[in-house]
PDB file of N, CA and C in Angstrom:
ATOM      1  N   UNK A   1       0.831  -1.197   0.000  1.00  0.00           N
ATOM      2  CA  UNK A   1       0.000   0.000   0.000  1.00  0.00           C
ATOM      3  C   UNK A   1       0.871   1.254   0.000  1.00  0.00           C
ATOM      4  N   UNK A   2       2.122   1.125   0.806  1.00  0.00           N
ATOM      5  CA  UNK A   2       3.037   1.859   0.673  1.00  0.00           C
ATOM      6  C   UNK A   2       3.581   2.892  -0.250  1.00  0.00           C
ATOM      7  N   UNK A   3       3.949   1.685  -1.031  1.00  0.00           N
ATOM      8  CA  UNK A   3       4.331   1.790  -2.803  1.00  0.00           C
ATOM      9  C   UNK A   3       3.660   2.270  -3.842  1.00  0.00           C
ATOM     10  N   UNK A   4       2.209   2.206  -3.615  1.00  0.00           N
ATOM     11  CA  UNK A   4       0.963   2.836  -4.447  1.00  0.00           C
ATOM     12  C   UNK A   4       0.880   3.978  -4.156  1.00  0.00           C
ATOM     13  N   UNK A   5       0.986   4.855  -2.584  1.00  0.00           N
ATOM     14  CA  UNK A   5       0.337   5.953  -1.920  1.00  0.00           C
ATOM     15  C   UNK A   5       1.675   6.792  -2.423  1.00  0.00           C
ATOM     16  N   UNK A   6       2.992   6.576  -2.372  1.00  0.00           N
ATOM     17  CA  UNK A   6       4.245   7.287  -2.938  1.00  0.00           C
ATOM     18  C   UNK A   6       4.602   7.215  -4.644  1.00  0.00           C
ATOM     19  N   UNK A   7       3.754   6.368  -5.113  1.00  0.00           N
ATOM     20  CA  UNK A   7       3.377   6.404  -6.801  1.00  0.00           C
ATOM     21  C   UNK A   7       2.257   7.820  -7.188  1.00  0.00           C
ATOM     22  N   UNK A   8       1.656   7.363  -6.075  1.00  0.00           N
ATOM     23  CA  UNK A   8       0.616   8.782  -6.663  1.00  0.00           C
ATOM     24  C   UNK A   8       0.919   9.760  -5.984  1.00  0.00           C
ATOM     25  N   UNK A   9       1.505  10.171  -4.750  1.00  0.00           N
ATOM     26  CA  UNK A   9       1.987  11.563  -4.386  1.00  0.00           C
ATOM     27  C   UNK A   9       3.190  11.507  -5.645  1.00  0.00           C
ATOM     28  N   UNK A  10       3.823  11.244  -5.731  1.00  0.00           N
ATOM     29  CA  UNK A  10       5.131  11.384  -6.727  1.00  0.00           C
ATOM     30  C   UNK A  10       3.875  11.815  -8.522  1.00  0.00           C
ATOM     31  N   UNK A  11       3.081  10.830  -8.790  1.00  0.00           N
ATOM     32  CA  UNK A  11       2.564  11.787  -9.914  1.00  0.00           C
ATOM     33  C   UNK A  11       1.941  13.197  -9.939  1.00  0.00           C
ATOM     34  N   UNK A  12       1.473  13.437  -8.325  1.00  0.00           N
ATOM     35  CA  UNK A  12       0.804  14.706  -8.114  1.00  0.00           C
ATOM     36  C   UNK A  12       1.791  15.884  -8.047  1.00  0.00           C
ATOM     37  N   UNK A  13       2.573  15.382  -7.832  1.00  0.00           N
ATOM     38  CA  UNK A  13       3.570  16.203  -7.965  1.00  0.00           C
ATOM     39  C   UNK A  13       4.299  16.944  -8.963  1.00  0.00           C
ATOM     40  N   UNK A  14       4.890  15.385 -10.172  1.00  0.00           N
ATOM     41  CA  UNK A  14       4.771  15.796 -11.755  1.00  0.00           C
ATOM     42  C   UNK A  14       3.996  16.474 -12.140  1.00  0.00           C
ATOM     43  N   UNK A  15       2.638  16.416 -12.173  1.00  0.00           N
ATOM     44  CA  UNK A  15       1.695  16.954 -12.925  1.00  0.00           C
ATOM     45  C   UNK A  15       1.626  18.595 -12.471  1.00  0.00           C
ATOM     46  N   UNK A  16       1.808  18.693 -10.964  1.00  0.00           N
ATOM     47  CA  UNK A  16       2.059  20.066 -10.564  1.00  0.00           C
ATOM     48  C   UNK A  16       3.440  20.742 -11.292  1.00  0.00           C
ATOM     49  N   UNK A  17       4.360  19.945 -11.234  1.00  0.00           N
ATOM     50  CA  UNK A  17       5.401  20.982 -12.139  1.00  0.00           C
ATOM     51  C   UNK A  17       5.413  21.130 -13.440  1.00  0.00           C
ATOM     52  N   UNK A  18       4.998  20.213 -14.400  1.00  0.00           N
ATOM     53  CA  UNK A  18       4.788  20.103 -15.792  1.00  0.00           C
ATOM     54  C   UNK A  18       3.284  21.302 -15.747  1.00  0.00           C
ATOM     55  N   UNK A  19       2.235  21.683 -14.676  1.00  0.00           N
ATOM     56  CA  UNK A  19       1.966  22.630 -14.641  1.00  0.00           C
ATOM     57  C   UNK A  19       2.379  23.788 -14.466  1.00  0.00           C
ATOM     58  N   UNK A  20       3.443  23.778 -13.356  1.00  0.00           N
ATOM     59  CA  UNK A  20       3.959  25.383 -13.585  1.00  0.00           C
ATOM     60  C   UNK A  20       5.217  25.408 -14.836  1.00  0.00           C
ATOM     61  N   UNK A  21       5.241  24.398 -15.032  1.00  0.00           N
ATOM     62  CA  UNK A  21       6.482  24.757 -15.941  1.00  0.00           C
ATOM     63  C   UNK A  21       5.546  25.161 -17.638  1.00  0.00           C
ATOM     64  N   UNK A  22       4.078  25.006 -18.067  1.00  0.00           N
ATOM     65  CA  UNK A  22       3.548  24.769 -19.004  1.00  0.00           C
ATOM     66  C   UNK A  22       2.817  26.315 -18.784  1.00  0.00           C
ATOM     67  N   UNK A  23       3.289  27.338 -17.318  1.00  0.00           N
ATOM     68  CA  UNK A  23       2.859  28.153 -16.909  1.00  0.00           C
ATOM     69  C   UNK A  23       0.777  28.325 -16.785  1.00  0.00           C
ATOM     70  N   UNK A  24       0.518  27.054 -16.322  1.00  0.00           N
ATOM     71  CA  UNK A  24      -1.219  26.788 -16.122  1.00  0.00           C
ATOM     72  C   UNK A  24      -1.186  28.748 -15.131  1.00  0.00           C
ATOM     73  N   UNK A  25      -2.286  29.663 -15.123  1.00  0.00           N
ATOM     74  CA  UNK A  25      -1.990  30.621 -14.352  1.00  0.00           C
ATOM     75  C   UNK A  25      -2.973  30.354 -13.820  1.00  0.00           C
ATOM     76  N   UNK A  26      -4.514  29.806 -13.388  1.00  0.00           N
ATOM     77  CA  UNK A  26      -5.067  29.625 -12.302  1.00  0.00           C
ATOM     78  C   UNK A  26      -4.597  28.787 -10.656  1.00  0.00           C
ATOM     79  N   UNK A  27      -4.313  28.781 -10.065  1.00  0.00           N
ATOM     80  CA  UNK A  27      -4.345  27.929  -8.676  1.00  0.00           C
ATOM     81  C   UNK A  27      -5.202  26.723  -8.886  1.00  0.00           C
ATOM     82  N   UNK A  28      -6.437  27.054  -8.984  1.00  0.00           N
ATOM     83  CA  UNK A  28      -7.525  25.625  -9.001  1.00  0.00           C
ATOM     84  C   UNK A  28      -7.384  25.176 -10.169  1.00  0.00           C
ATOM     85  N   UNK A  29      -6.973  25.496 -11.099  1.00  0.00           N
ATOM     86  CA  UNK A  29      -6.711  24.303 -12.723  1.00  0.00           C
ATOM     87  C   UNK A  29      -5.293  23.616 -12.270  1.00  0.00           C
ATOM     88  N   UNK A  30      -4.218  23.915 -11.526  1.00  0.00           N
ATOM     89  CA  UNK A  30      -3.072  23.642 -11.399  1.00  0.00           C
ATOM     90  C   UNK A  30      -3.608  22.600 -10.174  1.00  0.00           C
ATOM     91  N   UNK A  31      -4.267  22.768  -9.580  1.00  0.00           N
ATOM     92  CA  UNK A  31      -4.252  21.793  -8.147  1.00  0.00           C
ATOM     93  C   UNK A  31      -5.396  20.638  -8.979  1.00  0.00           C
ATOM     94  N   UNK A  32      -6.177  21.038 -10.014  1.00  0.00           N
ATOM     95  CA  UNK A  32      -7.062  20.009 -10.724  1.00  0.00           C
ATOM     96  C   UNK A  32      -5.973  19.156 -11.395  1.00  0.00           C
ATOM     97  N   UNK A  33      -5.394  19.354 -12.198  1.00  0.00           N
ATOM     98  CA  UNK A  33      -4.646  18.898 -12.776  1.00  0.00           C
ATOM     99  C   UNK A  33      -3.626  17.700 -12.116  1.00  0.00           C
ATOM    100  N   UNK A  34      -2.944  18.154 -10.766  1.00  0.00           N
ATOM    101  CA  UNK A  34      -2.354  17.772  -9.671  1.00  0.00           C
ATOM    102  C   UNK A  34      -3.182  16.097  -9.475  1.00  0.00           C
ATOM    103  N   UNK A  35      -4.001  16.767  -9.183  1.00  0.00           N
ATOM    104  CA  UNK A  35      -5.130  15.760  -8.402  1.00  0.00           C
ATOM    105  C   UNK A  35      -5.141  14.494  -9.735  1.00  0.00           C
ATOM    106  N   UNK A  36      -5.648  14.565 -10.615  1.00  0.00           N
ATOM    107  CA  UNK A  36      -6.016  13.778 -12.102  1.00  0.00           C
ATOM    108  C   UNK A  36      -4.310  13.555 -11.791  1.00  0.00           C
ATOM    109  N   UNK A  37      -3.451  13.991 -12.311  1.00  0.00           N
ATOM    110  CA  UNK A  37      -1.977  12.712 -12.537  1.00  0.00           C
ATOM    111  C   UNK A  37      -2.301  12.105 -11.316  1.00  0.00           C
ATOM    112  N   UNK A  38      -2.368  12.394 -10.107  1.00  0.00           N
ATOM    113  CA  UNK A  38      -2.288  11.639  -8.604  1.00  0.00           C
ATOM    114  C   UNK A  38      -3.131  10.317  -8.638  1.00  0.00           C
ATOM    115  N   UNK A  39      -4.450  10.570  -9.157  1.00  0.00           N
ATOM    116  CA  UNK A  39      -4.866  10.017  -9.472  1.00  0.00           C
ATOM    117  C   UNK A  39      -4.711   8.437 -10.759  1.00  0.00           C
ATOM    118  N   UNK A  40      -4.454   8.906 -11.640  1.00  0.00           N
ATOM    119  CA  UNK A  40      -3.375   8.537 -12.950  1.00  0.00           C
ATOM    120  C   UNK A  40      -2.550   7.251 -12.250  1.00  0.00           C
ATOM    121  N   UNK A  41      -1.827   7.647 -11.392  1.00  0.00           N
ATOM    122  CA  UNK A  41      -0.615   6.950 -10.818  1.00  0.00           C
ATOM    123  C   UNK A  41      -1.066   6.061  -9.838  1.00  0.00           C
ATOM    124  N   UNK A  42      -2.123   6.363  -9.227  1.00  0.00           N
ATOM    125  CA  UNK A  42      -2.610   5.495  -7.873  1.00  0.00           C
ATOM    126  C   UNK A  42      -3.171   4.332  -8.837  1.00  0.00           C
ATOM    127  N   UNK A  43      -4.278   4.524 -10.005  1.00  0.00           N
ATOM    128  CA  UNK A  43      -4.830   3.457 -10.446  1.00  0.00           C
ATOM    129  C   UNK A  43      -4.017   3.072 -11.427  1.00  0.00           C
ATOM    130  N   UNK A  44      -2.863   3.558 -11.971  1.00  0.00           N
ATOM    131  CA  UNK A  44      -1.663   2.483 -12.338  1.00  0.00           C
ATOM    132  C   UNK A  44      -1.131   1.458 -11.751  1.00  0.00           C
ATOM    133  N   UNK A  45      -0.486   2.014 -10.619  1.00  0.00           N
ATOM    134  CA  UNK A  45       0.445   1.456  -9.317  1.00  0.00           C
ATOM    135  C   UNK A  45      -0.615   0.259  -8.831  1.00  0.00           C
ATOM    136  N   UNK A  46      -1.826   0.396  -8.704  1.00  0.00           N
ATOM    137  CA  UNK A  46      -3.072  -0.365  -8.194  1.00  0.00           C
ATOM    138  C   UNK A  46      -3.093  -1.875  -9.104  1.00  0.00           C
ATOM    139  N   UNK A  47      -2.932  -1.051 -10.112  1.00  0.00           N
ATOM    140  CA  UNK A  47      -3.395  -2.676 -10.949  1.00  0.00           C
ATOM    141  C   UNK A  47      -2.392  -2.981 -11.369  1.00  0.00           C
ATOM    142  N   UNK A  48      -1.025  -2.576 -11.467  1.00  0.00           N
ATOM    143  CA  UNK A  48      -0.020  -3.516 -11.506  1.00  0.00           C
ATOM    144  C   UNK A  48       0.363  -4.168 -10.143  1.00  0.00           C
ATOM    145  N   UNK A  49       0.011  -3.902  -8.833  1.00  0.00           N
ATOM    146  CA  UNK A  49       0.004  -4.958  -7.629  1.00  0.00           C
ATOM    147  C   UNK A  49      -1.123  -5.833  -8.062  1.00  0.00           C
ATOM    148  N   UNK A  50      -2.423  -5.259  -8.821  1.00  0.00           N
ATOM    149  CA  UNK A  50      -3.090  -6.780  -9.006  1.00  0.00           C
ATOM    150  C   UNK A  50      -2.982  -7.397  -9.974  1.00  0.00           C
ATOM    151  N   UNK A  51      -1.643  -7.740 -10.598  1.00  0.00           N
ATOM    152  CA  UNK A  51      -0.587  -8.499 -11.739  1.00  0.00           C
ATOM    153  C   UNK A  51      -2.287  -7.651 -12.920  1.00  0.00           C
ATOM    154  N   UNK A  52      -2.580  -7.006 -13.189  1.00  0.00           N
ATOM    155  CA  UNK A  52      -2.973  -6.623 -14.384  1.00  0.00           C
ATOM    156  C   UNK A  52      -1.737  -5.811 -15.387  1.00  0.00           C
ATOM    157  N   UNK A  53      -2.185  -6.206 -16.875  1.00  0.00           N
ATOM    158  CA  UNK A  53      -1.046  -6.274 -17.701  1.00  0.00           C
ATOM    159  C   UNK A  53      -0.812  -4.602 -17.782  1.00  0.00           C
ATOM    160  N   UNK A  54      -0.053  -4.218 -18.139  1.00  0.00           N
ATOM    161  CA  UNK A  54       0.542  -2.855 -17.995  1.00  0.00           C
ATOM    162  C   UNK A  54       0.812  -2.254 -19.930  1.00  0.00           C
ATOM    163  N   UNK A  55      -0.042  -2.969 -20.411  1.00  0.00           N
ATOM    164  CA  UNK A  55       0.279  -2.869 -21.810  1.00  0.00           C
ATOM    165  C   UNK A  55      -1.186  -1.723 -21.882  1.00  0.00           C
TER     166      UNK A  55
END
């Protein structure tokens, strides 16, 4: 569970800098955005612990 919860803080994170770096200028589109990769990464990380194929 570990490994999943630091997969998706680590994408929320990407997605926050590939936002400021893509200069997003709202706060709430940048923290939306945040949220969706975080997201992204949790139900990646998720189903490759439940051996689903990664293709």
């Amino acid at each position: 569970m570990h490994q999943i919860l630091t997969a998706a803080l680590g994408s929320f994170l990407a997605s926050l800098g590939f936002g400021v770096l893509f200069n997003i200028r709202q706060k709430s589109k940048l923290f939306v955005a945040g949220l969706i990769g975080g997201a992204g990464g949790f139900v990646y990380e998720l189903l490759l612990v439940l051996h689903a194929s990664d293709l």
